[in-house]
C-alpha atoms as a PDB file:
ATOM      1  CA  UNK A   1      49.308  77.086 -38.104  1.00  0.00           C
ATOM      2  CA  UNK A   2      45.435  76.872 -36.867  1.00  0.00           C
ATOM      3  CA  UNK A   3      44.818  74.685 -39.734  1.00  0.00           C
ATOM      4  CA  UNK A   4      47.825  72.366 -37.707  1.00  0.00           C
ATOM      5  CA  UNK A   5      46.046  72.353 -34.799  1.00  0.00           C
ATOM      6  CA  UNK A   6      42.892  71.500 -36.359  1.00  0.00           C
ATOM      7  CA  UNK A   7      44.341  68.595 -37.551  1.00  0.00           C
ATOM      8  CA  UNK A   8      45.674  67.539 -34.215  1.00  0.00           C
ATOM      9  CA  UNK A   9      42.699  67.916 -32.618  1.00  0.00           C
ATOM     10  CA  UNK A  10      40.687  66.351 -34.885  1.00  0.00           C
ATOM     11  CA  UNK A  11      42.624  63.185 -35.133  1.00  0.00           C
ATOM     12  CA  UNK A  12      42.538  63.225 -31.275  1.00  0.00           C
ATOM     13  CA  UNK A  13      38.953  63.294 -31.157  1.00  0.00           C
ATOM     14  CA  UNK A  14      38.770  60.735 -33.754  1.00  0.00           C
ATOM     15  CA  UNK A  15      40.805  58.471 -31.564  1.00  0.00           C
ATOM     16  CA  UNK A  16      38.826  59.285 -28.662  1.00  0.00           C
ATOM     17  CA  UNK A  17      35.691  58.150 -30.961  1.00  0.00           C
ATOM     18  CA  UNK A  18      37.327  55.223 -32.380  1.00  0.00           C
ATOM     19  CA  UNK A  19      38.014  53.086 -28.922  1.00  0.00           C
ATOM     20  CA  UNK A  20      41.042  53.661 -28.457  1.00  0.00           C
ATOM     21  CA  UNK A  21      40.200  54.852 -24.723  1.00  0.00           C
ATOM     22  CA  UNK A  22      37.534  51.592 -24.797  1.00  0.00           C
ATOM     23  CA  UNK A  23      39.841  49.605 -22.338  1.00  0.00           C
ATOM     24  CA  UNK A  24      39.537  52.019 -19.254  1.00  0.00           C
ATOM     25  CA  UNK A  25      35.550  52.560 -18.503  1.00  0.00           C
ATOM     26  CA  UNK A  26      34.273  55.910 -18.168  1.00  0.00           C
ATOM     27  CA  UNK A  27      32.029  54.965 -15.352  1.00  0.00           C
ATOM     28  CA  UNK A  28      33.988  55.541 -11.468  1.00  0.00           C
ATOM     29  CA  UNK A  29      34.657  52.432  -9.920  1.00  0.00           C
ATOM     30  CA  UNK A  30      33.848  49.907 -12.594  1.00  0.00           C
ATOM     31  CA  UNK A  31      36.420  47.759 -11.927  1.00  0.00           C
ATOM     32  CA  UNK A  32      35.721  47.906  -7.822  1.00  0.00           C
ATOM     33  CA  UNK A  33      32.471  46.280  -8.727  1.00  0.00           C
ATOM     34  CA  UNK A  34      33.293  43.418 -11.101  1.00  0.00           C
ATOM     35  CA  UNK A  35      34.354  40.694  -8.717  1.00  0.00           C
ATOM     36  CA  UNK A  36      31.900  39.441  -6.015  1.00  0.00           C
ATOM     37  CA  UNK A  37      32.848  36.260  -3.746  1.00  0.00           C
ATOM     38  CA  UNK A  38      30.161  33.623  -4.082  1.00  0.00           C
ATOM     39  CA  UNK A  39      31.774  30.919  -1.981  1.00  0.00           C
ATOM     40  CA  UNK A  40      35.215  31.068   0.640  1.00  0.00           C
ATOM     41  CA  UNK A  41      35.895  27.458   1.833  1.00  0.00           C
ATOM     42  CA  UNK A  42      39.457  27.230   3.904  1.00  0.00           C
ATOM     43  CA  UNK A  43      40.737  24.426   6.054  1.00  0.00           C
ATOM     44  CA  UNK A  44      44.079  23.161   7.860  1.00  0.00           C
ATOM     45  CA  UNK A  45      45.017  19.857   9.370  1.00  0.00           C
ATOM     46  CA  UNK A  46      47.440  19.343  12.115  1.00  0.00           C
ATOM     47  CA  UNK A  47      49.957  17.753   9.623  1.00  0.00           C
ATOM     48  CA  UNK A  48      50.523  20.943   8.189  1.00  0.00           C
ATOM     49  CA  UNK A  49      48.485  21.454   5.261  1.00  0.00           C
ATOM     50  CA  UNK A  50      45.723  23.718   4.676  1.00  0.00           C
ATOM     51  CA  UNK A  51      44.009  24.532   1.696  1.00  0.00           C
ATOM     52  CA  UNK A  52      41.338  27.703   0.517  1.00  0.00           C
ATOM     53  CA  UNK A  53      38.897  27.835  -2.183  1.00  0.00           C
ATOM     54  CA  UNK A  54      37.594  30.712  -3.383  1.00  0.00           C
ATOM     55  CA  UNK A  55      34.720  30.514  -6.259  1.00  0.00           C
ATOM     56  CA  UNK A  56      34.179  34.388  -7.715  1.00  0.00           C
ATOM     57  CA  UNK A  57      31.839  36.112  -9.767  1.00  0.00           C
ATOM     58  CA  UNK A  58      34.069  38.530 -12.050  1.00  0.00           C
ATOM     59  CA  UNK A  59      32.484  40.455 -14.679  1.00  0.00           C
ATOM     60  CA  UNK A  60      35.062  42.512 -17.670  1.00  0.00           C
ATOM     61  CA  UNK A  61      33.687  46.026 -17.049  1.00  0.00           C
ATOM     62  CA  UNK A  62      34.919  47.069 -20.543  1.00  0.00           C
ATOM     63  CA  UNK A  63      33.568  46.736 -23.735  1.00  0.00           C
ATOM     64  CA  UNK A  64      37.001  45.151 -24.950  1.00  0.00           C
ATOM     65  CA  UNK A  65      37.915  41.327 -24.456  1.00  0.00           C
ATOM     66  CA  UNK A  66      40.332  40.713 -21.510  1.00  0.00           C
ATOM     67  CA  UNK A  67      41.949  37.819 -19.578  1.00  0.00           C
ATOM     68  CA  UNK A  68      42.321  37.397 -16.438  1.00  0.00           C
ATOM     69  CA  UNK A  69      45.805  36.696 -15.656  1.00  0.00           C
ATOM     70  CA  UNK A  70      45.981  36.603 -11.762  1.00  0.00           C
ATOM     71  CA  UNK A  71      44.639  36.639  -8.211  1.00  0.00           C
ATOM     72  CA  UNK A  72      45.520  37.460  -5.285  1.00  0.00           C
ATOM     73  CA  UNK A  73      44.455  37.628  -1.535  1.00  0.00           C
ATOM     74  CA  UNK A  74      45.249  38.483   2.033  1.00  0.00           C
ATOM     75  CA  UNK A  75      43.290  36.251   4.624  1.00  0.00           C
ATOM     76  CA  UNK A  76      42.554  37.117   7.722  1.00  0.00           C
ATOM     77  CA  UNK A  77      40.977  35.248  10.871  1.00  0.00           C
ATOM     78  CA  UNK A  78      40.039  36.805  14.341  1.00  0.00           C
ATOM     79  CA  UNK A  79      41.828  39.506  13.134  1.00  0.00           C
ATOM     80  CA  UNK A  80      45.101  37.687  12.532  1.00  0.00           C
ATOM     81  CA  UNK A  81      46.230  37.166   8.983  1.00  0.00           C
ATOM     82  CA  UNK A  82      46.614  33.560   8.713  1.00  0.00           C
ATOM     83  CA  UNK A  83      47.388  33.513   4.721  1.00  0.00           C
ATOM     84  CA  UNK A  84      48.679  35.602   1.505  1.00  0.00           C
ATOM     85  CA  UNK A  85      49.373  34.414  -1.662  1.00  0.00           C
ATOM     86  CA  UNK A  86      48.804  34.509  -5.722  1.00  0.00           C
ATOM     87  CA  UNK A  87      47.777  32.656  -8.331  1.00  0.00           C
ATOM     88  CA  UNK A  88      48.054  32.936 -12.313  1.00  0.00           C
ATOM     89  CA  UNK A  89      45.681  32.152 -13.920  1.00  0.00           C
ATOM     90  CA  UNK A  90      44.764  32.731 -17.867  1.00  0.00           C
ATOM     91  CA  UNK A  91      41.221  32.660 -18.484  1.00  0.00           C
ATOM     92  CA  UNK A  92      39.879  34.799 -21.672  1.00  0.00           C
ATOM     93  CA  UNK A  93      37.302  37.059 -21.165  1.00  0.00           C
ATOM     94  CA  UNK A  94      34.637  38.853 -23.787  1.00  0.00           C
ATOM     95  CA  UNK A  95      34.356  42.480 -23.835  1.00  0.00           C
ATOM     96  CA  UNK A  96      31.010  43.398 -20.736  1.00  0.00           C
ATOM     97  CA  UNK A  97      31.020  39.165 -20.008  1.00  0.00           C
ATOM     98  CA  UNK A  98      30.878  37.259 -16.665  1.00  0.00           C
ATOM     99  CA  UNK A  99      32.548  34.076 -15.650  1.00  0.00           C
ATOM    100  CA  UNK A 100      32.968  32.205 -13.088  1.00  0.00           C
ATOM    101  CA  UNK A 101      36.303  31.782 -11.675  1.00  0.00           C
ATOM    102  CA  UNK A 102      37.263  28.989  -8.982  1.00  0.00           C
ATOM    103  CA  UNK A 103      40.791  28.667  -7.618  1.00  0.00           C
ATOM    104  CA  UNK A 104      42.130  26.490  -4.914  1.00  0.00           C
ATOM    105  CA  UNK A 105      45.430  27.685  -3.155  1.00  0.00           C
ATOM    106  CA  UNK A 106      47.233  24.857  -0.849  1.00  0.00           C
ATOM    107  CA  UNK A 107      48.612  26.446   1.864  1.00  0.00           C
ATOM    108  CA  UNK A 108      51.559  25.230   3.962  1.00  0.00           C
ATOM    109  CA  UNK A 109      51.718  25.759   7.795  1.00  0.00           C
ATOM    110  CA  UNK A 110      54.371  24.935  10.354  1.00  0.00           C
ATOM    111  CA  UNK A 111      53.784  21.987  12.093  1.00  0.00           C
ATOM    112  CA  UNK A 112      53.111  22.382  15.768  1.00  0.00           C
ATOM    113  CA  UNK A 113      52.193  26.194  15.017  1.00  0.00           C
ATOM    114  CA  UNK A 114      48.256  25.490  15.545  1.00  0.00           C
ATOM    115  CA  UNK A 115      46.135  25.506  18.561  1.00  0.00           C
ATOM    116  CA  UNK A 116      42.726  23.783  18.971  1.00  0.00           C
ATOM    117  CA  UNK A 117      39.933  26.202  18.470  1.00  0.00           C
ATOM    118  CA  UNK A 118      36.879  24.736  17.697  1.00  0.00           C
ATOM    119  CA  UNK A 119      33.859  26.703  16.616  1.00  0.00           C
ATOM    120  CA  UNK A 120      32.418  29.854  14.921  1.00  0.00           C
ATOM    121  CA  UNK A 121      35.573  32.367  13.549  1.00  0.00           C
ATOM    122  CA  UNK A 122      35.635  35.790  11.729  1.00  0.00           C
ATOM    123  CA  UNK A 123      37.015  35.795   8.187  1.00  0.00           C
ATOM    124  CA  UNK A 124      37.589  38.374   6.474  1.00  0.00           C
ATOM    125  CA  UNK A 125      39.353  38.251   2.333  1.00  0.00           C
ATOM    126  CA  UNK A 126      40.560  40.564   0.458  1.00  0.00           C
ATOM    127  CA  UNK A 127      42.134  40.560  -2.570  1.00  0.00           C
ATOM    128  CA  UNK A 128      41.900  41.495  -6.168  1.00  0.00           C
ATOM    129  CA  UNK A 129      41.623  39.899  -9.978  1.00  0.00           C
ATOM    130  CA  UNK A 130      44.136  41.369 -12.268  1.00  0.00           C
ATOM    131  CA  UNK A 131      42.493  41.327 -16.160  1.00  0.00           C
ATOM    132  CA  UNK A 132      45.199  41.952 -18.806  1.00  0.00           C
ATOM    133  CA  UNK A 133      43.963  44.318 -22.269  1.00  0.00           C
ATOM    134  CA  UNK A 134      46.463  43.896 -24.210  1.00  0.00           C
ATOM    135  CA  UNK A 135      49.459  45.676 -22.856  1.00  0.00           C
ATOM    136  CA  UNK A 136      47.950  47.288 -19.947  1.00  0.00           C
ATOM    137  CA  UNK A 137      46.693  45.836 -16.742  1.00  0.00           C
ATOM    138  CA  UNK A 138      43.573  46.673 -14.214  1.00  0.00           C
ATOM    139  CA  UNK A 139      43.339  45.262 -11.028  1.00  0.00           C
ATOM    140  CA  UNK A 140      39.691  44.769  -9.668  1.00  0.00           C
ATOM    141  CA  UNK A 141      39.859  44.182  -6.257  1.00  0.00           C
ATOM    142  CA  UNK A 142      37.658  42.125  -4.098  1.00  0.00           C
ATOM    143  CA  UNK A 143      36.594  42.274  -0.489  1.00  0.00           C
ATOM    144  CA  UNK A 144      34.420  39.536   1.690  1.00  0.00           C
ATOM    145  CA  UNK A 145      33.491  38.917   5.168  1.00  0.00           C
ATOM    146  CA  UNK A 146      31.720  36.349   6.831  1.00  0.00           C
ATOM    147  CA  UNK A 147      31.902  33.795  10.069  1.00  0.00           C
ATOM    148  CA  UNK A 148      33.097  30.337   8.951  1.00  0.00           C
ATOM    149  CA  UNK A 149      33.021  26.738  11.346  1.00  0.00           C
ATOM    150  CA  UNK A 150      36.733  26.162  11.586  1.00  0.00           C
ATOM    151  CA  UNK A 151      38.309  23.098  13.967  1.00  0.00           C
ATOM    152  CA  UNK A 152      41.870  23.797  13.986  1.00  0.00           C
ATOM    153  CA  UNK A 153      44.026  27.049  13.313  1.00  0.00           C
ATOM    154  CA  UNK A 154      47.337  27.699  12.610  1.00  0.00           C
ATOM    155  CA  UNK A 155      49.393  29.335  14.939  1.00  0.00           C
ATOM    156  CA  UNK A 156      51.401  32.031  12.266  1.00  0.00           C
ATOM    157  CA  UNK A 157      51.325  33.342   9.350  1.00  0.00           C
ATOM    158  CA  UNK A 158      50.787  30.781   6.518  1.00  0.00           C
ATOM    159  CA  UNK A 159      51.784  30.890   2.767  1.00  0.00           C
ATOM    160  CA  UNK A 160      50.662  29.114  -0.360  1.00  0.00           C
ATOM    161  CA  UNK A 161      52.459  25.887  -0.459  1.00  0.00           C
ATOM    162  CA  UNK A 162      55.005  25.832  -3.210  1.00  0.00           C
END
């Protein structure tokens, strides 16, 4: 019977030793640190259309290759979310590498729902990459805030345009 457990506990370790673990970093909040906003770009026209860029930073926190299979956000202005969406995406990514990752989400607003409001606004993005290993998923989320030049608003909420 102890020589059982032995066993057991050895091949555990041995698995332990062996990577199997390698996918989920030991270090706390890894994955809250690997994607950093270098550039937010959003605008909207009266006609209806709008469109945001976002250009990120994301670094694979684990030693094992991922790729990055989606992102998502929440954007708010003044306060008032003004867009959500998602985007897939399938970029490969080497175990502890960094690439840069631009998307561009058109976003669709009702006509007639905007007001004129030029000059300085608050914008603040979250949102989070989601980096496939394998068969599990980590999301590593992202957060940015800054005052962008904006001419025209929309007057709801917004969504990506289909």
């Amino acid at each position: 019977m102890r020589s059982r457990r032995a066993v057991v506990l050895g091949l555990a370790w041995a698995c332990c030793l062996s990577g199997c673990l390698g996918v989920v970093p030991f270090r706390p909040g890894a994955y809250d640190e690997a994607v950093r906003v270098e550039a937010l770009d959003m605008a909207f026209t009266r006609d209806g259309s709008g469109a945001l860029t976002l250009k990120l930073q994301v670094q694979n926190p684990s030693p094992d290759a991922a790729t990055l299979t989606r992102v998502d956000f929440d954007l708010r202005v003044d306060g008032r979310r003004v867009a959500t969406g998602e985007q897939v995406v399938g970029v490969p990514l080497d175990g502890r590498a960094q690439v840069p990752l631009e998307v561009y989400f058109p976003l669709a607003v009702a006509r007639g729902g905007g007001r004129l409001e030029g000059g300085s606004h608050a914008v603040r993005l979250e949102g989070g990459v989601v980096l496939r290993f394998g068969g599990s998923e980590r999301r590593a989320p992202f957060r940015d805030a800054r005052t962008l030049e904006i001419a025209w608003m929309p007057g709801g909420e917004s969504s990506p345009a289909p």
